[in-house]
N, C-alpha and C. Protein backbone atom coordinates (compact mmCIF):
# COMPACT_ATOMS: atom_id res chain seq x y z
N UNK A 1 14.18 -20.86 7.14
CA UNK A 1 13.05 -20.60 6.27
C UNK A 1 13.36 -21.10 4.85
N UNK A 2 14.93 -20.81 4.61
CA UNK A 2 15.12 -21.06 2.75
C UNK A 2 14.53 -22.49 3.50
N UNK A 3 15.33 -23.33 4.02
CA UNK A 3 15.34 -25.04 3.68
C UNK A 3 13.73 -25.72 4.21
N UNK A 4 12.82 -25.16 4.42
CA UNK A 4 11.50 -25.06 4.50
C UNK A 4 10.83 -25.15 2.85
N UNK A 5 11.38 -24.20 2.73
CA UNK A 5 10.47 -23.72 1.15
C UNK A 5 11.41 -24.69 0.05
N UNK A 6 12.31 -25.28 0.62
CA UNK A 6 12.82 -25.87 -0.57
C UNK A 6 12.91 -27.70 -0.27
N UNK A 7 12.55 -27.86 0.55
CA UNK A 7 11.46 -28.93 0.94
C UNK A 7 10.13 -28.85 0.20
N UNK A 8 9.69 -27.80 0.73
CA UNK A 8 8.41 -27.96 0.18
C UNK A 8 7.96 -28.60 -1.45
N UNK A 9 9.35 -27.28 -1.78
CA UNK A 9 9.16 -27.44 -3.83
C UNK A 9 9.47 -28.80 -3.81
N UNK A 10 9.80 -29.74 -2.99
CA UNK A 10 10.24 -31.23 -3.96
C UNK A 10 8.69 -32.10 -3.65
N UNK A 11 8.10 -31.49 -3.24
CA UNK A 11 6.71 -32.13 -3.11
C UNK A 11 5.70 -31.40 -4.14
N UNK A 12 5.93 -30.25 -4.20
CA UNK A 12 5.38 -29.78 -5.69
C UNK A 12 6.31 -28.35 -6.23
N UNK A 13 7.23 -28.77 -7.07
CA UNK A 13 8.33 -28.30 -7.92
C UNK A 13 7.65 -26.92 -8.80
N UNK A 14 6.20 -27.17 -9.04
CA UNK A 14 5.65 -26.22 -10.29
C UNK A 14 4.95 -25.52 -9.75
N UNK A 15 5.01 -24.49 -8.19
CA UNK A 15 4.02 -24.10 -7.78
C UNK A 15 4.28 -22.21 -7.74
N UNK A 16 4.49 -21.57 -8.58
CA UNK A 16 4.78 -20.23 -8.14
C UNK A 16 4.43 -19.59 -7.43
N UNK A 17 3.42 -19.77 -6.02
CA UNK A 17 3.12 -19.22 -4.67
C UNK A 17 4.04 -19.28 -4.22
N UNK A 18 5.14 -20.72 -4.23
CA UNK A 18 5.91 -21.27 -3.27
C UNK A 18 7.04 -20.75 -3.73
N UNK A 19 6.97 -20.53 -5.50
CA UNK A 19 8.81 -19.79 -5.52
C UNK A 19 8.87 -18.09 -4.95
N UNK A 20 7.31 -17.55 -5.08
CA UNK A 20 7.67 -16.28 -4.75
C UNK A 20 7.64 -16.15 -3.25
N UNK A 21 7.31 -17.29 -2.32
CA UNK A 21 7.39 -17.43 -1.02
C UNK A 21 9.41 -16.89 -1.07
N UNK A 22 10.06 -18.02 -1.53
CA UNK A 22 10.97 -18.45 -1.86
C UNK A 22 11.73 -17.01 -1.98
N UNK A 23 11.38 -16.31 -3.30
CA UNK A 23 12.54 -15.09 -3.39
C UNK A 23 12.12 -14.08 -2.08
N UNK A 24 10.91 -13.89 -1.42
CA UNK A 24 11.09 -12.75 -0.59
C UNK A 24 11.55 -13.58 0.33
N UNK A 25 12.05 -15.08 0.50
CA UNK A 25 12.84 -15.50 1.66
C UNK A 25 14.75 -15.01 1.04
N UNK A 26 14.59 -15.24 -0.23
CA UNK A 26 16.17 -14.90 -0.26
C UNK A 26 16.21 -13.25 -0.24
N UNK A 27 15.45 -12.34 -0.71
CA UNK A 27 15.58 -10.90 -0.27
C UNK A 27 15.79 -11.11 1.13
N UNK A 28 14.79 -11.53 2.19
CA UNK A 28 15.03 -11.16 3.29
C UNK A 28 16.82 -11.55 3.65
N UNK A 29 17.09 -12.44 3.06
CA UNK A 29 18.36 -13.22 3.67
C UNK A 29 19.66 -12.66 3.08
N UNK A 30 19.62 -11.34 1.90
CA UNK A 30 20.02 -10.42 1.49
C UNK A 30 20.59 -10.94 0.02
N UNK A 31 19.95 -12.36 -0.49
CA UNK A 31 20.64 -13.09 -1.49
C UNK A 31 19.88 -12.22 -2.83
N UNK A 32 20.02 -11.13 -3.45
CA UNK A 32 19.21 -10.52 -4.42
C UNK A 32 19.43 -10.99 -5.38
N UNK A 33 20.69 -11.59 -5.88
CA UNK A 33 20.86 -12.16 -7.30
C UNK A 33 19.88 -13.41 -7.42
N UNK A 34 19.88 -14.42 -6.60
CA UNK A 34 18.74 -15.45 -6.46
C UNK A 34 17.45 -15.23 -6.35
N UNK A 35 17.06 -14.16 -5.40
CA UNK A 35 15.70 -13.34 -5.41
C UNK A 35 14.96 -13.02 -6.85
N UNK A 36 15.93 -12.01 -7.55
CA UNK A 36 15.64 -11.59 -8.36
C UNK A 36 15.39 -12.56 -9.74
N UNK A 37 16.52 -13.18 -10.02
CA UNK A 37 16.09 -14.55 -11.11
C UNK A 37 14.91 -15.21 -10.67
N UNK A 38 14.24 -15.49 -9.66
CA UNK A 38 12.92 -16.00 -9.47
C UNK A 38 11.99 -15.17 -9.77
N UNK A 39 11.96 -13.46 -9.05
CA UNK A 39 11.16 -12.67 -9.86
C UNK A 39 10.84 -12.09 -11.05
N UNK A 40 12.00 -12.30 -12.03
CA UNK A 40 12.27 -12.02 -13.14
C UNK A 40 11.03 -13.47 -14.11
N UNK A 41 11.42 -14.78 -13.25
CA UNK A 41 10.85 -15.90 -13.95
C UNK A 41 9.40 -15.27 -13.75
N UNK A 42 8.88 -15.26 -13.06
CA UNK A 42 7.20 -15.22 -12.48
C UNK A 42 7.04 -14.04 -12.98
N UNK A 43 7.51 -12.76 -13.19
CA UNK A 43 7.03 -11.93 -14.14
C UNK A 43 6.71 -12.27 -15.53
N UNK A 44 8.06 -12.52 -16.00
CA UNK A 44 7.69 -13.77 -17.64
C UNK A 44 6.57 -14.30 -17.76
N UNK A 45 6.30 -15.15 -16.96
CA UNK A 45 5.01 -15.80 -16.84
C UNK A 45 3.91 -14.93 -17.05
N UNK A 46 3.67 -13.58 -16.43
CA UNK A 46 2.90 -12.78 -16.49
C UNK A 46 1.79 -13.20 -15.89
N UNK A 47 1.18 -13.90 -14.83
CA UNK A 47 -0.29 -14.55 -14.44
C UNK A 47 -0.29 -13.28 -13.53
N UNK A 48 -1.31 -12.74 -14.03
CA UNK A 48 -2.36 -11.47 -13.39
C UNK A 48 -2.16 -11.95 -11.87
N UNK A 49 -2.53 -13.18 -11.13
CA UNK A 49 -2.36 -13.69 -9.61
C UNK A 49 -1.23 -13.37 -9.15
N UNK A 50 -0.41 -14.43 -9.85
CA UNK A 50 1.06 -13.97 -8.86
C UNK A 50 1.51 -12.89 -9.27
N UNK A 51 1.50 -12.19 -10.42
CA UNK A 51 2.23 -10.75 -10.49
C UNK A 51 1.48 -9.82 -9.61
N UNK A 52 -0.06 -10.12 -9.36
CA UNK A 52 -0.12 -8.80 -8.02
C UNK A 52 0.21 -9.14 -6.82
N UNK A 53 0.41 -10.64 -6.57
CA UNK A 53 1.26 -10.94 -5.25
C UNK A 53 2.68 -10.90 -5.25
N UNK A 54 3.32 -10.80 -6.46
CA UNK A 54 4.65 -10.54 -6.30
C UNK A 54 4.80 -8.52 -6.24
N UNK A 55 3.68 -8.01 -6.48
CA UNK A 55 4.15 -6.58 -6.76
C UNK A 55 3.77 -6.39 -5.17
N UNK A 56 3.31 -7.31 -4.23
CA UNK A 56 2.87 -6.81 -3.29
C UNK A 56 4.09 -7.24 -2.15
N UNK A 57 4.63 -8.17 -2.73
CA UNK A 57 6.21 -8.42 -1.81
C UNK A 57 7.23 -7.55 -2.49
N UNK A 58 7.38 -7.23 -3.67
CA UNK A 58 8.25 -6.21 -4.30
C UNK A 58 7.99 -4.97 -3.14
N UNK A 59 6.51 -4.48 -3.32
CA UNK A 59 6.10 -3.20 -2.39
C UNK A 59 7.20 -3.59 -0.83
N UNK A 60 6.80 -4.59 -0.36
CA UNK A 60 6.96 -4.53 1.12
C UNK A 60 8.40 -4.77 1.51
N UNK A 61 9.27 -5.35 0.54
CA UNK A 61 10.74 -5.68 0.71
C UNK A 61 11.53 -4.15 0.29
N UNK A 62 10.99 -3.07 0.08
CA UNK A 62 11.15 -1.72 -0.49
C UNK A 62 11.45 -1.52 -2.10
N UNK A 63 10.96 -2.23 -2.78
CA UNK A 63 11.61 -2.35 -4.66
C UNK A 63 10.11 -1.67 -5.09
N UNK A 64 10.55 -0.25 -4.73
CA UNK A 64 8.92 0.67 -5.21
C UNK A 64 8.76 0.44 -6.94
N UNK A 65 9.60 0.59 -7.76
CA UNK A 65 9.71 0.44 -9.22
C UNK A 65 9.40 -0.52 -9.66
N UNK A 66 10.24 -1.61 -9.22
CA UNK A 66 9.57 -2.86 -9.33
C UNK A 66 8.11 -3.33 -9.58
N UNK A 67 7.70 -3.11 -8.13
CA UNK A 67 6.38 -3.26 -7.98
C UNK A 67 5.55 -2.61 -8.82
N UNK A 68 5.85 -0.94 -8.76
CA UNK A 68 4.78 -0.92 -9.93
C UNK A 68 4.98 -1.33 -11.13
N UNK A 69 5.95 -1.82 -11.89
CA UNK A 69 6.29 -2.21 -12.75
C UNK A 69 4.94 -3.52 -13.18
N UNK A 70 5.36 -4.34 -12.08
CA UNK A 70 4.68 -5.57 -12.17
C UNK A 70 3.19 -5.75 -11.45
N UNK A 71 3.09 -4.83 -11.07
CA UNK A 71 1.40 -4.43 -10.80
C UNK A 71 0.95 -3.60 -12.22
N UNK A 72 1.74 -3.15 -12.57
CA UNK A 72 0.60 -2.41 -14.22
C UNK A 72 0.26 -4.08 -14.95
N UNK A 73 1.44 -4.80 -14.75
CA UNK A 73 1.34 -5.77 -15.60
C UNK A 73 0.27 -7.00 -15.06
N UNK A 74 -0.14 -6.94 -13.77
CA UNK A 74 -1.08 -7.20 -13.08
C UNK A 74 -2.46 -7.05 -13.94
N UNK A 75 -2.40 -5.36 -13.80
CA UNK A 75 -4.02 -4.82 -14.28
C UNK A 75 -4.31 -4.93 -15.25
N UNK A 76 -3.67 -5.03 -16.22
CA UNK A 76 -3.50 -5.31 -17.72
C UNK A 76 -4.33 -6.59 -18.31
N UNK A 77 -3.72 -7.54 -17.67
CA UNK A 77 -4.62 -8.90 -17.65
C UNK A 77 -5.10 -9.15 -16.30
N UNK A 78 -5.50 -8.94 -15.74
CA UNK A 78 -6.51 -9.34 -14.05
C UNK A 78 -7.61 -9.45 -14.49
N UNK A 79 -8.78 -10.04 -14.44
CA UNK A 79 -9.53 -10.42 -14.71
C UNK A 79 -10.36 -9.14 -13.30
N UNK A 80 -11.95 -9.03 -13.87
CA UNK A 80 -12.29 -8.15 -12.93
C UNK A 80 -12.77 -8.05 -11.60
N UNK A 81 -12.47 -9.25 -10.92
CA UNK A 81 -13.05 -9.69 -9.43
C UNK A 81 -11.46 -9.16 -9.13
N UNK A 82 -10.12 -8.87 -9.89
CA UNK A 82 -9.12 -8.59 -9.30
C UNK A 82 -8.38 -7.54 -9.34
N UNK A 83 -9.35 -6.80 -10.03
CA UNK A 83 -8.51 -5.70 -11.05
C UNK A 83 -8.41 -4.15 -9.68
N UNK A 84 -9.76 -4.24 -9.12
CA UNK A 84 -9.75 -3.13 -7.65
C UNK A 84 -8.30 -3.26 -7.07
N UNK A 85 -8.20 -4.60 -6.76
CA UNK A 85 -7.45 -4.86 -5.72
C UNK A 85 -5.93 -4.53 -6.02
N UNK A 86 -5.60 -5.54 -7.48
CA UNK A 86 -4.37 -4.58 -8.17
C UNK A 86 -3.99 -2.52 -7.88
N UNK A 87 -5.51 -2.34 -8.40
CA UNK A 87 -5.11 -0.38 -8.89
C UNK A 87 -5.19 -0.32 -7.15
N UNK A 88 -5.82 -1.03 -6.23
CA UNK A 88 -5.50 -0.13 -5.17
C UNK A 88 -3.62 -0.72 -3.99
N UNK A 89 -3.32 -1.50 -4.45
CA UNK A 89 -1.95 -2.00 -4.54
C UNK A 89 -1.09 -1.09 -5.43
N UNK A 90 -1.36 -1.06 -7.01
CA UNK A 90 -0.67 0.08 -7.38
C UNK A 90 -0.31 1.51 -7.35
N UNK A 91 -1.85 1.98 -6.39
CA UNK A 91 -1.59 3.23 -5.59
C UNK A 91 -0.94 3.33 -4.56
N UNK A 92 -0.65 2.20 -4.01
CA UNK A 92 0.17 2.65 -2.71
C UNK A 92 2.00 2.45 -3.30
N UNK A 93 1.71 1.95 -4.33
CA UNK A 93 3.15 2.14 -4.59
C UNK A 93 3.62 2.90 -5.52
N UNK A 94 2.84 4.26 -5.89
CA UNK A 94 3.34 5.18 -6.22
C UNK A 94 4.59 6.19 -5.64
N UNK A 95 4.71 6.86 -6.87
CA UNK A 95 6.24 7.46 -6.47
C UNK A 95 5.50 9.23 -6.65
N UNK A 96 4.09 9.19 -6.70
CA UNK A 96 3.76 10.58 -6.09
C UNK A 96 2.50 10.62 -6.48
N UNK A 97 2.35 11.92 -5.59
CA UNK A 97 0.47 11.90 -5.59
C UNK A 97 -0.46 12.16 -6.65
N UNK A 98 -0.13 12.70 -7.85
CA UNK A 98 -0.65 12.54 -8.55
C UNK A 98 -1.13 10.63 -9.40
N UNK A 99 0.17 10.08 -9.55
CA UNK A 99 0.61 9.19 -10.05
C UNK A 99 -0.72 8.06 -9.11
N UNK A 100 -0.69 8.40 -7.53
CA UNK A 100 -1.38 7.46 -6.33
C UNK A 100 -3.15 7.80 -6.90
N UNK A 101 -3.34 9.26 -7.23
CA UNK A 101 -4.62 9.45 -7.44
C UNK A 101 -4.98 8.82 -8.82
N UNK A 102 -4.22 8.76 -9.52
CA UNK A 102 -4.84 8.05 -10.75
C UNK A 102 -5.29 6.54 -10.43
N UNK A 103 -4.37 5.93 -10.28
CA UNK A 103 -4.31 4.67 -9.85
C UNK A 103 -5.19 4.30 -8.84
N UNK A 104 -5.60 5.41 -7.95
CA UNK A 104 -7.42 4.82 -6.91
C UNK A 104 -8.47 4.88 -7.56
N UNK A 105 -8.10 6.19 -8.59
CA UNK A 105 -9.60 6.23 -9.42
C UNK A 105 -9.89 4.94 -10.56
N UNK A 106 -8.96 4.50 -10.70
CA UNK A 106 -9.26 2.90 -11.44
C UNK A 106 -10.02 1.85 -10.86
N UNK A 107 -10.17 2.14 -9.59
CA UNK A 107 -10.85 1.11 -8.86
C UNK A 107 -11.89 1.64 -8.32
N UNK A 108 -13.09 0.60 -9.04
CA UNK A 108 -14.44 1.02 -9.79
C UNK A 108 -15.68 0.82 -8.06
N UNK A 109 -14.71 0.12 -7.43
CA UNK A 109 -15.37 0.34 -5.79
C UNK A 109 -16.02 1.43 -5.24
N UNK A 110 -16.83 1.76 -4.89
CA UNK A 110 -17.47 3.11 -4.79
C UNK A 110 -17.60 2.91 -2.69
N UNK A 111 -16.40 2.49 -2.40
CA UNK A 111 -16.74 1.82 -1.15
C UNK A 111 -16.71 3.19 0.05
N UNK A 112 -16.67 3.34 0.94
CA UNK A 112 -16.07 4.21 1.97
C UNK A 112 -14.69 4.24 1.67
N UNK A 113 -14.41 2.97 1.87
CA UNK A 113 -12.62 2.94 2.34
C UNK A 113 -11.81 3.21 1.07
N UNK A 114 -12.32 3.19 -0.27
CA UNK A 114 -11.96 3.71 -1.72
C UNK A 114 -12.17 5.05 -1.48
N UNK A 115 -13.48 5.71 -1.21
CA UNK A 115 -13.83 7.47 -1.21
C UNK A 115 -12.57 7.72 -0.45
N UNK A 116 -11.91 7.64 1.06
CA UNK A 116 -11.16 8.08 1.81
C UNK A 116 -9.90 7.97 1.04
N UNK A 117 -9.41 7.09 0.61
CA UNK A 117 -8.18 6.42 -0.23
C UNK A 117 -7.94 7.75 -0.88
N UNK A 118 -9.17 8.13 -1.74
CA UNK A 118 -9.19 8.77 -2.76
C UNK A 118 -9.19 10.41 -2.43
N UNK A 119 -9.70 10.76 -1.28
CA UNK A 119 -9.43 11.91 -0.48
C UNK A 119 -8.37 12.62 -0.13
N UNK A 120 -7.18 11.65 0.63
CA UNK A 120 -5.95 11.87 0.82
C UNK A 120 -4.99 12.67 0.13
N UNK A 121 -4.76 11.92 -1.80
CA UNK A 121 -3.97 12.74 -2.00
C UNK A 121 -4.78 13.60 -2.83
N UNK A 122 -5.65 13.70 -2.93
CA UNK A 122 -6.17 14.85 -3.42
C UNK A 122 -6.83 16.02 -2.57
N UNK A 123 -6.43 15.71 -1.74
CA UNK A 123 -6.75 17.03 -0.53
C UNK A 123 -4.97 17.44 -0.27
N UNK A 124 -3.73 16.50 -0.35
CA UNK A 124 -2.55 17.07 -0.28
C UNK A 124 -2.53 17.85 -1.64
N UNK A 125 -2.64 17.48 -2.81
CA UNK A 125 -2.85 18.13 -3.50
C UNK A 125 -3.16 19.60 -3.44
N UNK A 126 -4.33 19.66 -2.90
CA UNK A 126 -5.13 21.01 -2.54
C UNK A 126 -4.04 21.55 -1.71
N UNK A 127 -3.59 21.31 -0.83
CA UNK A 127 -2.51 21.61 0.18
C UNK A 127 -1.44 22.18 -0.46
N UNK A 128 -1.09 21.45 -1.86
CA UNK A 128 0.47 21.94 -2.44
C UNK A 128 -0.04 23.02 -3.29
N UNK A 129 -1.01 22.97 -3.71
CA UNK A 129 -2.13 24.32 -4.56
C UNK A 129 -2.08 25.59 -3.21
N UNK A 130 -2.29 25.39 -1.99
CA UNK A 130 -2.27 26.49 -1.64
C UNK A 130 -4.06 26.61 -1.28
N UNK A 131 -4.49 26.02 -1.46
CA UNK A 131 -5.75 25.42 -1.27
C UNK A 131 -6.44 25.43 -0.33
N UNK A 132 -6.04 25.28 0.74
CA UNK A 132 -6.35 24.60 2.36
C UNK A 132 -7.65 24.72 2.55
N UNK A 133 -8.19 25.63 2.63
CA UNK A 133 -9.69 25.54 2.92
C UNK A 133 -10.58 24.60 1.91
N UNK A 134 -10.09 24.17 0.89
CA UNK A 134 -11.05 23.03 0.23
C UNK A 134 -10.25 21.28 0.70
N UNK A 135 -9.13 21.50 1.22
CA UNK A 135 -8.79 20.28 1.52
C UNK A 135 -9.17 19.54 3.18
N UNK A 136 -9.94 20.77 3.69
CA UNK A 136 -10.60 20.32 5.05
C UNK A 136 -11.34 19.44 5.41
N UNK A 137 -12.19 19.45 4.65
CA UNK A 137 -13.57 19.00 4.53
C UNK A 137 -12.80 17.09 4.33
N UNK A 138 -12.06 16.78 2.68
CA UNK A 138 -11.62 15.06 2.86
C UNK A 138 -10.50 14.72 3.63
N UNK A 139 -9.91 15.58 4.43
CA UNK A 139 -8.97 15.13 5.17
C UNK A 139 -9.67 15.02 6.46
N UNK A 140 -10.89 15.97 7.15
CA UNK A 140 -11.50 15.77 8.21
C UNK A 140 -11.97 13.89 8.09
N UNK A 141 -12.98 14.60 6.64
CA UNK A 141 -13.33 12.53 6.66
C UNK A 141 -12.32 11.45 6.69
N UNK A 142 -11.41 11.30 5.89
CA UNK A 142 -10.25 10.44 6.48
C UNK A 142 -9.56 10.38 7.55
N UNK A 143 -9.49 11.16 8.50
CA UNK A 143 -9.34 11.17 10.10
C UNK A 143 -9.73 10.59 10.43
N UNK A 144 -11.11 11.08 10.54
CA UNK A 144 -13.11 10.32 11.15
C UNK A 144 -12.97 9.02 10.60
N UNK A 145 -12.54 8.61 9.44
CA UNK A 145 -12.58 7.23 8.91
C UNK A 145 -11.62 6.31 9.87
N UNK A 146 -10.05 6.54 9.86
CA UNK A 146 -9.50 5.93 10.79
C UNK A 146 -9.81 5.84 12.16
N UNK A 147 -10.36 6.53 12.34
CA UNK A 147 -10.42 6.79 13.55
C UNK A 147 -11.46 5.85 14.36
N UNK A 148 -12.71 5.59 13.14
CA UNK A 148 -13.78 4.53 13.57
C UNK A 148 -13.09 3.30 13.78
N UNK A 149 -12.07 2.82 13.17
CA UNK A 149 -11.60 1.77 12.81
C UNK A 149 -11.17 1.12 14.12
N UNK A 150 -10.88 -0.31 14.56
CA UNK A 150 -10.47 -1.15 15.25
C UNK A 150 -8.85 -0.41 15.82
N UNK A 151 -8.26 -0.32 16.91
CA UNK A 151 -7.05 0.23 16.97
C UNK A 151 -5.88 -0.76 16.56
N UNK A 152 -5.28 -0.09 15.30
CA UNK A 152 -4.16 -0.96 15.14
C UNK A 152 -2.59 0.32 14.88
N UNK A 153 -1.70 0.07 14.74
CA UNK A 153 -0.32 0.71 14.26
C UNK A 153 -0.78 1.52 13.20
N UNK A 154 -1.51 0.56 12.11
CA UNK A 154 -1.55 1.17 10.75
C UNK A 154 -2.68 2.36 10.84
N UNK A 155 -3.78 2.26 11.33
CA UNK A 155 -4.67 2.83 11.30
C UNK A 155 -4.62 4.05 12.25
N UNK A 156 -4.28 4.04 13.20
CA UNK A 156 -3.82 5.19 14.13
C UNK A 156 -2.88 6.47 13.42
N UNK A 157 -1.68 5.55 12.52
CA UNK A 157 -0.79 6.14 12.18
C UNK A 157 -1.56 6.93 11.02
N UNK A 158 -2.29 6.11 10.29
CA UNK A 158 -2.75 6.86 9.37
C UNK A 158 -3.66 8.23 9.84
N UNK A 159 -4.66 8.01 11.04
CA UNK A 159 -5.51 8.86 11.44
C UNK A 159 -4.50 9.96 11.89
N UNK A 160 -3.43 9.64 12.31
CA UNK A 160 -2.69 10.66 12.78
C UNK A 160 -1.78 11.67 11.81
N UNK A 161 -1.87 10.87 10.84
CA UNK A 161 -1.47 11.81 9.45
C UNK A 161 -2.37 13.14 9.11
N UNK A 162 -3.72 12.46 8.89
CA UNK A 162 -4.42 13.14 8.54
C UNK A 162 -4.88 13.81 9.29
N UNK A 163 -4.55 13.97 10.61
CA UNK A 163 -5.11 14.85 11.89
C UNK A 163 -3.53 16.21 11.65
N UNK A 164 -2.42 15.22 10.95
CA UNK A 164 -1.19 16.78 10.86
C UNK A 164 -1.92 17.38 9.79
N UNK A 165 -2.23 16.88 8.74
CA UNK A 165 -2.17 17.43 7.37
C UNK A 165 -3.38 18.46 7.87
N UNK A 166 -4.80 18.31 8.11
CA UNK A 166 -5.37 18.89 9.09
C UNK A 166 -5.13 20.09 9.78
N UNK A 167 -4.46 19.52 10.74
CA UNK A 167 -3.97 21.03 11.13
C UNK A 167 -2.88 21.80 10.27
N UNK A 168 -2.37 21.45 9.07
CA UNK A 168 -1.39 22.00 8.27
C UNK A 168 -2.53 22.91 7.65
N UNK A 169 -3.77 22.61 6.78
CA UNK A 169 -4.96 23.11 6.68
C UNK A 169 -5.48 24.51 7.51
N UNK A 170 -5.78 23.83 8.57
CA UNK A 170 -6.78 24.85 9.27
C UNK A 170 -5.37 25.31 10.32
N UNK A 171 -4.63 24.96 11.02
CA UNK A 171 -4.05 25.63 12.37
C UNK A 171 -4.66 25.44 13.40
N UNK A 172 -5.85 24.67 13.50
CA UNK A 172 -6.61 24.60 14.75
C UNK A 172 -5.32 23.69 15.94
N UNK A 173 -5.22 23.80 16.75
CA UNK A 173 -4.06 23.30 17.65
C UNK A 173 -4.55 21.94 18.18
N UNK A 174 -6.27 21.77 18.00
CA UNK A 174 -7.18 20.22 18.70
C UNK A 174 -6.26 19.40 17.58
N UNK A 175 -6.56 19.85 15.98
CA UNK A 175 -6.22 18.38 15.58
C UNK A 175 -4.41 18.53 16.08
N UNK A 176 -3.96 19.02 15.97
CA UNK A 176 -2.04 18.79 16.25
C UNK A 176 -2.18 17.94 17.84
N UNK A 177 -2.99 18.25 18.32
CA UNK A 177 -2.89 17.28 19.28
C UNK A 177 -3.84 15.98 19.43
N UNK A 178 -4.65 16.16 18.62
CA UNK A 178 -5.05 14.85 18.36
C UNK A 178 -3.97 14.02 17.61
N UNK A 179 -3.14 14.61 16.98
CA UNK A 179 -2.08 13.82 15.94
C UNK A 179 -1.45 13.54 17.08
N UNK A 180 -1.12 14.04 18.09
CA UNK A 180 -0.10 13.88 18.69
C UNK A 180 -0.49 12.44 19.93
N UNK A 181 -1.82 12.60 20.10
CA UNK A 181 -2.36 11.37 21.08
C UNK A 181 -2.29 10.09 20.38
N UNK A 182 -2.91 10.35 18.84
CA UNK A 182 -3.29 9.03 17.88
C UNK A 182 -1.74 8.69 17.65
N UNK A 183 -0.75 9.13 17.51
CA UNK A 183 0.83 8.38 17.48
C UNK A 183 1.66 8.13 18.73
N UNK A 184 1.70 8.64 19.90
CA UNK A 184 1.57 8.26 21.04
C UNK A 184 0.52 6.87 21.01
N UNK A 185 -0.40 6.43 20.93
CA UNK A 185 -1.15 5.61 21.26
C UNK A 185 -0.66 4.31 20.02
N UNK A 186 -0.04 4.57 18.94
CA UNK A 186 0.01 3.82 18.26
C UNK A 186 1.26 3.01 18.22
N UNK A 187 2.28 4.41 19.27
CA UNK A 187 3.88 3.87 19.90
C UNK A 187 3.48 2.41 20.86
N UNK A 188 2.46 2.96 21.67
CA UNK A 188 2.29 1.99 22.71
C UNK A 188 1.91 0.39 22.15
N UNK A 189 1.23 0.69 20.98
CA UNK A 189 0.50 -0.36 20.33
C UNK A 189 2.19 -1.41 19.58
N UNK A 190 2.57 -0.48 19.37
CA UNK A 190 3.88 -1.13 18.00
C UNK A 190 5.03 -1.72 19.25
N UNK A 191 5.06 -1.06 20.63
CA UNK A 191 5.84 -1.84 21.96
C UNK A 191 5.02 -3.60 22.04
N UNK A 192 4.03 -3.86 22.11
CA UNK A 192 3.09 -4.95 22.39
C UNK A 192 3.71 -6.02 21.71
């Protein structure tokens, strides 16, 4: 993969898609000192584009700090066809639920899949309040939400979260075993 991407750059040398291709190839390959001097460059740069695509390989290579680091610096300058997409990237790479709920409510989407986003930790919330009976009601809908969805790993897993948290809520024993079918079903899916 490195000698791919470094082919590539001699056909166009100035392309920062291709260097940040580049460092999550040397993360993967465990080279961090090289990784990191490339991410360090493309942060400098600061372009609203690649800093929310680099906060989004920061996210996925596990550099949670990072990422949000360079996703604030994202939203800051993103222009606004990009700015949703940043705060809802920077919510998932929060380091807690309060921190995740701020960061959804920035994103001015009034969509379904924003309302549910936005449900989650503020119904755990309610949960760590002691709450439970008001956190029923958006954790039921975020269930129901995954649950409509196409079957994939991610979406199962998620429905199956919110089917524990759920029964952490109410005690009803349907959703604990609905959690328990929707991750079973999502084992089978992640074997494929």
């Amino acid at each position: 993969a490195e000698r791919l991407f470094l082919l590539l750059r001699r056909v166009n040398d100035d392309d920062p898609g291709q260097d940040l291709q580049l460092a999550q190839v040397y993360s993967w390959l465990g080279r961090a000192a090289e990784a990191k001097e490339i991410f360090d460059r493309l942060e400098k740069a600061a372009d609203p584009k690649i800093c929310y695509e680099m906060g989004e390989v920061l996210r996925t290579i596990g550099d949670s700090a990072s990422a949000r680091r360079v996703l604030e610096l994202a939203y800051a300058k993103a222009p606004d066809e990009l700015r949703d997409d940043v705060a809802m990237s920077r919510a998932l790479a929060s380091s807690d639920l309060e921190d995740r709920l701020a960061w959804l409510q920035k994103v001015r989407s009034q969509s379904e899949r924003t309302r549910v986003h936005i449900d989650e930790p503020r119904a755990h919330l309610l949960i760590q309040e002691g709450r439970y009976g008001e956190a029923v009601d958006p954790l039921r809908r975020s269930a129901e939400w995954f649950e409509r969805h196409p079957e994939d790993v991610t979406t199962l897993n998620n429905a199956a979260v919110a089917r524990l948290s759920l029964f952490r809520a109410t005690g009803d024993e349907a959703d604990l075993k609905n959690a328990a079918r929707l991750l079973r079903r999502s084992l089978e899916l992640s074997k494929d």
